[in-house]
Each structure stands twice: as structure tokens, then as C-alpha cells.
C-alpha atoms as a PDB file:
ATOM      1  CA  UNK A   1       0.000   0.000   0.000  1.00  0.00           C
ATOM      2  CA  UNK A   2       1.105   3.583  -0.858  1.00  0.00           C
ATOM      3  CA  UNK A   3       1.974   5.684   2.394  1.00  0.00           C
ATOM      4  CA  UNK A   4       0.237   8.962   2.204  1.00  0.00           C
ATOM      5  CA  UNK A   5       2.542  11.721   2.232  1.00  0.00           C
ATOM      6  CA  UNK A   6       1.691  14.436   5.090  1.00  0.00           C
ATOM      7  CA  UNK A   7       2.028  18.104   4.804  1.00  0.00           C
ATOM      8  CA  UNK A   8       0.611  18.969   8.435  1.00  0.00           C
ATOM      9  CA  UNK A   9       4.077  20.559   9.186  1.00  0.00           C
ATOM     10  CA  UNK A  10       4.808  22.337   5.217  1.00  0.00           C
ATOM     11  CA  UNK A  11       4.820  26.282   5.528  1.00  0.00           C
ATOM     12  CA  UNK A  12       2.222  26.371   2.677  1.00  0.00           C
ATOM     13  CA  UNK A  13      -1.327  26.968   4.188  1.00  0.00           C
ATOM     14  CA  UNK A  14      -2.347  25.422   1.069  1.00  0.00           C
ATOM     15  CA  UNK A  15      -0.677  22.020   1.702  1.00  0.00           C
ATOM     16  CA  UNK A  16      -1.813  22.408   5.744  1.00  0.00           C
ATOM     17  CA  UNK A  17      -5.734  23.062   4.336  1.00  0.00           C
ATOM     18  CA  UNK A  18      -5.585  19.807   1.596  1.00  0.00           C
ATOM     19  CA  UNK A  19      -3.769  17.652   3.995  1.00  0.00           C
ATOM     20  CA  UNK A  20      -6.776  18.699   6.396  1.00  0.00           C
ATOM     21  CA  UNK A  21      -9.291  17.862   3.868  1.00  0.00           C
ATOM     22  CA  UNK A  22      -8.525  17.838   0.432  1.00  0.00           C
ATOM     23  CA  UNK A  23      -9.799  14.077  -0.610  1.00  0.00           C
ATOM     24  CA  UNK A  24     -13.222  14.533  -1.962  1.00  0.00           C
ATOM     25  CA  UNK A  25     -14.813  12.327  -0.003  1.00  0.00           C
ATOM     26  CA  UNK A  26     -14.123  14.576   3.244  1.00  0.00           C
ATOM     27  CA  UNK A  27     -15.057  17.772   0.865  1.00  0.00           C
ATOM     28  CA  UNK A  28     -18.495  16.166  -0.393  1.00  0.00           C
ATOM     29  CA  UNK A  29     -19.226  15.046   3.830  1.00  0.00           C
ATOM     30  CA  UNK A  30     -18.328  19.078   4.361  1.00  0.00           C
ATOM     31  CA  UNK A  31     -20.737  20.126   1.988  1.00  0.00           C
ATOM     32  CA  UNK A  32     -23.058  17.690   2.807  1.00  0.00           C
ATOM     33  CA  UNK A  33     -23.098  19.275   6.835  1.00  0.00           C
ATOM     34  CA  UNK A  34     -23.514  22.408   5.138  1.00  0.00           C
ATOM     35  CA  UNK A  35     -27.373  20.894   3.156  1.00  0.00           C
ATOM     36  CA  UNK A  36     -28.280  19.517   6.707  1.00  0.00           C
ATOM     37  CA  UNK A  37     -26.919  16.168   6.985  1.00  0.00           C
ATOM     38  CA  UNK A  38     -25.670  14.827  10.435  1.00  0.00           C
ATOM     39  CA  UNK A  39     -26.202  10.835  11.151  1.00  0.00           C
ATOM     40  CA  UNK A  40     -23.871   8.374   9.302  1.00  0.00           C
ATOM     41  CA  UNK A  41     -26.648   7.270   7.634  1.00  0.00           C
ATOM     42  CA  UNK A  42     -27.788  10.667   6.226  1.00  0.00           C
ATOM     43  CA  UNK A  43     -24.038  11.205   4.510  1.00  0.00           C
ATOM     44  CA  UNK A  44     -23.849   7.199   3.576  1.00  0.00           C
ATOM     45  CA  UNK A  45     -27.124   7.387   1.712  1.00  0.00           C
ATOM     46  CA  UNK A  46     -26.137  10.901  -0.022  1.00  0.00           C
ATOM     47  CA  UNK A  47     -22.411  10.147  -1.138  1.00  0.00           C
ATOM     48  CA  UNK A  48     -23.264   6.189  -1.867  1.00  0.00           C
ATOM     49  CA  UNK A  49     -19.981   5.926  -0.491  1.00  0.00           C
ATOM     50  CA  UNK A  50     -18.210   2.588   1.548  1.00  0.00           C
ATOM     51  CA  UNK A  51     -19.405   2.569   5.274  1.00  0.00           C
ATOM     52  CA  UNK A  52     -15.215   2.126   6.199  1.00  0.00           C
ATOM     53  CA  UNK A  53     -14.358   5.243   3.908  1.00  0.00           C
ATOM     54  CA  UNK A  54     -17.113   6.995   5.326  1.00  0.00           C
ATOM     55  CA  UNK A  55     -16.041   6.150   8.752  1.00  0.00           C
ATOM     56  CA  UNK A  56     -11.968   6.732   8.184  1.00  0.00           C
ATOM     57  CA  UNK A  57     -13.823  10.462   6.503  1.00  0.00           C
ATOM     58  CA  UNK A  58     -15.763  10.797   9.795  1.00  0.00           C
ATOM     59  CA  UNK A  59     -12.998  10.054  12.350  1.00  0.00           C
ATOM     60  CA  UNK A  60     -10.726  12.516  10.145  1.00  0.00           C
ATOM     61  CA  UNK A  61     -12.584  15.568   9.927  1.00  0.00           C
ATOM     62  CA  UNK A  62     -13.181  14.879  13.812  1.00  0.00           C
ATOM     63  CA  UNK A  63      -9.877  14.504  14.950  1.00  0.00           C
ATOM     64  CA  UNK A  64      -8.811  17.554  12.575  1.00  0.00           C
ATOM     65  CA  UNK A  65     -11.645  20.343  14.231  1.00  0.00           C
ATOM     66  CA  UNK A  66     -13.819  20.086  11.352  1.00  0.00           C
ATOM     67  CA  UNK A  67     -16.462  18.052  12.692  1.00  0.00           C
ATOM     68  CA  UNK A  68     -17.824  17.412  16.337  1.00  0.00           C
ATOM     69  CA  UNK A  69     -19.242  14.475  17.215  1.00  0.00           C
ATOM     70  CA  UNK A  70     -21.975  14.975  19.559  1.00  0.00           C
ATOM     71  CA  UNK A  71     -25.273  12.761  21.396  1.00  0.00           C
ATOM     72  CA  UNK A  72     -27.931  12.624  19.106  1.00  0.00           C
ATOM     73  CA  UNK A  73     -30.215  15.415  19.023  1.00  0.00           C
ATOM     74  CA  UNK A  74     -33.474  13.100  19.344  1.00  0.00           C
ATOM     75  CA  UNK A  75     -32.360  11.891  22.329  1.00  0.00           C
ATOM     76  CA  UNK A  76     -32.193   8.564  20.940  1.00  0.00           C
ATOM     77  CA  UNK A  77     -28.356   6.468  21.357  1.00  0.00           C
ATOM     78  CA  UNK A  78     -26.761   7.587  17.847  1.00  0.00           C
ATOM     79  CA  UNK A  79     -24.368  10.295  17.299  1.00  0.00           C
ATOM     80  CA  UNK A  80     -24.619  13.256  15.118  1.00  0.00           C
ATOM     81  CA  UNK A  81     -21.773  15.236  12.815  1.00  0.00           C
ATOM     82  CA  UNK A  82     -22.107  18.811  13.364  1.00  0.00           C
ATOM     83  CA  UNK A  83     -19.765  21.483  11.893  1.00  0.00           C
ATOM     84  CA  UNK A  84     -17.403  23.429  14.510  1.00  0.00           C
ATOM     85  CA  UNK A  85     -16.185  26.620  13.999  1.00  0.00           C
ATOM     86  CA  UNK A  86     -13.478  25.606  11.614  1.00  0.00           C
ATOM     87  CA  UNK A  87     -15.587  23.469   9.921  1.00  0.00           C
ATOM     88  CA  UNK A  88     -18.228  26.188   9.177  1.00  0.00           C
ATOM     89  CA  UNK A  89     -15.079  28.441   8.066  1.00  0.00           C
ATOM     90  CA  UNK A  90     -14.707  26.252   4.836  1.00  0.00           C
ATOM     91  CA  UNK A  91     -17.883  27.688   3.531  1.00  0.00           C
ATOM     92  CA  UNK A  92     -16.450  30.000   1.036  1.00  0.00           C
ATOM     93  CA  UNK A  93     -14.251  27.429  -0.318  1.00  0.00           C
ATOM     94  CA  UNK A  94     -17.704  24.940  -1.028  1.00  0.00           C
ATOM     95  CA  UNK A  95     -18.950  28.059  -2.395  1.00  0.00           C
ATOM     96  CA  UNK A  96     -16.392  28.847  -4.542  1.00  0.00           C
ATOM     97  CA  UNK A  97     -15.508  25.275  -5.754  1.00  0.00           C
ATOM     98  CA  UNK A  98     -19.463  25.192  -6.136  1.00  0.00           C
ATOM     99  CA  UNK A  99     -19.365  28.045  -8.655  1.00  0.00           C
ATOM    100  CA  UNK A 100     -15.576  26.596  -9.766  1.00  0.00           C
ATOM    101  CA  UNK A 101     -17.814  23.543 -11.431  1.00  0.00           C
ATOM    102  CA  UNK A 102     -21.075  25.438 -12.349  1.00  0.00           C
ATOM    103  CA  UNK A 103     -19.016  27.285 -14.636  1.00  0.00           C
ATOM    104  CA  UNK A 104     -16.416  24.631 -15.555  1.00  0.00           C
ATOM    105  CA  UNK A 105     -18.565  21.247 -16.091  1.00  0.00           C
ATOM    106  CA  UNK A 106     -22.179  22.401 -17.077  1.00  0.00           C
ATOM    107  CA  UNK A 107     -23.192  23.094 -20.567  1.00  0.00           C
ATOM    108  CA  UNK A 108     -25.774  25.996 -20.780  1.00  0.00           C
ATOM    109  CA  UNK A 109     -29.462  24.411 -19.748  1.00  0.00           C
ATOM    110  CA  UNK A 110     -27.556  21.206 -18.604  1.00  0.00           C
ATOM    111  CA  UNK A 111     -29.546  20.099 -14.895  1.00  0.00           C
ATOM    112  CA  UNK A 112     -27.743  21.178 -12.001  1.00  0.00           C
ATOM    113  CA  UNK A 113     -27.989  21.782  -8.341  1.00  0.00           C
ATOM    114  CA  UNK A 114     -28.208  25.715  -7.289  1.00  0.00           C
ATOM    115  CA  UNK A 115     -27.027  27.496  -4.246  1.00  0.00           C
ATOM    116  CA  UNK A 116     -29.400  30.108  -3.419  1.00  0.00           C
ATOM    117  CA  UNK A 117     -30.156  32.897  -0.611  1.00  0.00           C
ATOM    118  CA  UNK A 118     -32.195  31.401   1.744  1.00  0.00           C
ATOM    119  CA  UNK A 119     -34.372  34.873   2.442  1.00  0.00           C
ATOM    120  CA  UNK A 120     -34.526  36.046  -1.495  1.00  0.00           C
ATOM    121  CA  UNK A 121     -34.603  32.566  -3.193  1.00  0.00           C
ATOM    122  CA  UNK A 122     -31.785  33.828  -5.789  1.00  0.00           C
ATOM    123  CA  UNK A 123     -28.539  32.788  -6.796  1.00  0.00           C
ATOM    124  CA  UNK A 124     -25.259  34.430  -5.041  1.00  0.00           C
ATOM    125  CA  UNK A 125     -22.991  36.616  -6.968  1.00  0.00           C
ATOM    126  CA  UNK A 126     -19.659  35.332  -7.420  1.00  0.00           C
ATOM    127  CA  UNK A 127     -16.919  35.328  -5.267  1.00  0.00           C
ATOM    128  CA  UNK A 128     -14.327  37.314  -5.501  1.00  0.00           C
ATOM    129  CA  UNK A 129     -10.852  37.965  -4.101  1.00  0.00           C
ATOM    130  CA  UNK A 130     -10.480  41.392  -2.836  1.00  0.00           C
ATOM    131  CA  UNK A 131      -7.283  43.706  -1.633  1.00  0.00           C
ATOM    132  CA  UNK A 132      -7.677  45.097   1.708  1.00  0.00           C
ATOM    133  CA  UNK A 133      -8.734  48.337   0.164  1.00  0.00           C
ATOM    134  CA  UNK A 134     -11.459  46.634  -1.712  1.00  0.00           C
ATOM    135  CA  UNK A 135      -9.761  46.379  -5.163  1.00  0.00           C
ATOM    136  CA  UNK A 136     -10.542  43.008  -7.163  1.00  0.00           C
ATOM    137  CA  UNK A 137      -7.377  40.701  -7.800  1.00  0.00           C
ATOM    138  CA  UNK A 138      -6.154  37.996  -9.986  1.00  0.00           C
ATOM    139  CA  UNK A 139      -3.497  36.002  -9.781  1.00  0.00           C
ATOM    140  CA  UNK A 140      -1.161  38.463 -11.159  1.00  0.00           C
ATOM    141  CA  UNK A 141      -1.909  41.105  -8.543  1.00  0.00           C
ATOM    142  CA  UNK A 142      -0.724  38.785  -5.784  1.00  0.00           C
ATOM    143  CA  UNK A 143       2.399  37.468  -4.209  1.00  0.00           C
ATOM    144  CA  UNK A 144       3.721  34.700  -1.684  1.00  0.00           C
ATOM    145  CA  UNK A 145       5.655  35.962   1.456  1.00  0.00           C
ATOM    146  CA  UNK A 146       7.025  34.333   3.880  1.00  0.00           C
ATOM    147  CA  UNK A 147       5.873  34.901   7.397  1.00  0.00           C
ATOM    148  CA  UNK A 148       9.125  35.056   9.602  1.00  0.00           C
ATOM    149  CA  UNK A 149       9.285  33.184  12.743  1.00  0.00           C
ATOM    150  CA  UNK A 150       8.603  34.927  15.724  1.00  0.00           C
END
């Protein structure tokens, strides 16, 4: 079996974030949280996905900050997934990979799923990446530095 390679120690918050979560199984069971589910079951049904994977995910995200396990909210013996505070920080990046593949993947009329404001019932604008003086950037307006040790 191929050993994983880590990058929980690299400088790049990039590599920290994908080591984190960047298999696609842990990103669908983060946007899944984000539509409501919370039992194993909920996430199983919704990704179709192996009940180990699912459980290697679940234990992941947990053990990372992302998720919270926590006593069922029917009272009943199960556990439920809920998002922590770090978890419900990744929403921009579902949004943006969201609007990333709606206009990437979808040919115009093609069938597709459709993030909306929940008081107007409309679409969000797109994200964008902004300057701390409220400028828009690309790529080419930006720069990697190096945060010295303290």
C-alpha cells in the first residue's frame, strides 16, 4: 500500500488546508453538513460511499476540528456530525468550488444543483478575491511571502 505523504508541518497553508481535507470524499461530507446532513446514515445514503471510507472520513474531519461528534439530538443512542467553527469556516471554499464547477462542467441548460439565498430565493454573486482596500485581484496582482518566525 502507498503511504500517504503528510504536509501537516509544510509552511504552505495550502498544503496544511488539503492535507486537512482535500480528498473529496471529506469535501463532499463538508458540503453535505452544510445541506443539513448529520447521522452516518444521512451522509452514507447521499455520497453512496463505503461505510469504512465513510467512517476513516468521519474520524478525520473529527480529529482535525472540522467536525464534532456529539449525542444525538433526538435523544435517541446515535451520534450526530455537526460542523465546529473551523468546519463552518470552509464555507467560502464549497462556495467557490461550487461556482468553480457550475461554470467549468455544465453546458448551458444542462440540470444542475443551485445554491441560493435562503431569504430572497436567488442565486449568489460570485466570489471574488479582494485587496484590503477593496480592489478586485487575480493572480497576477498577488504574491507569496514568507511569514518570519517569531
Amino acid at each position: 500500500m502507498v503511504t500517504r505523504t503528510r504536509f501537516d508541518d509544510s509552511e504552505c497553508p495550502v498544503a496544511r488546508s488539503v492535507d486537512a481535507i482535500g480528498d473529496w470524499w471529506s469535501l463532499l461530507i463538508v458540503r453535505d453538513a452544510f445541506d443539513g446532513s448529520r447521522r452516518f446514515g444521512e451522509f452514507q445514503r447521499s455520497l453512496g460511499v463505503a461505510k469504512n471510507i465513510l467512517t476513516a472520513r468521519l474520524r478525520s474531519l473529527v480529529a482535525g476540528g472540522v467536525l464534532e461528534s456529539v449525542p444525538a439530538s433526538d435523544g435517541s443512542a446515535y451520534r450526530e456530525y455537526v460542523l465546529t467553527s473551523k468546519g463552518t469556516a470552509l464555507f467560502p471554499v464549497i462556495v467557490a468550488l461550487r461556482q468553480w464547477g457550475e461554470g467549468n462542467f455544465f453546458t448551458p441548460g444542462e440540470a444542475h444543483s443551485e445554491l441560493v439565498d435562503r431569504r430572497h430565493g436567488r442565486g449568489l454573486r460570485p466570489l471574488e478575491v479582494l485587496s484590503a482596500d477593496g480592489r478586485r485581484l487575480g493572480p497576477e496582482d498577488t504574491v507569496v511571502h514568507k511569514v518570519p518566525t517569531e
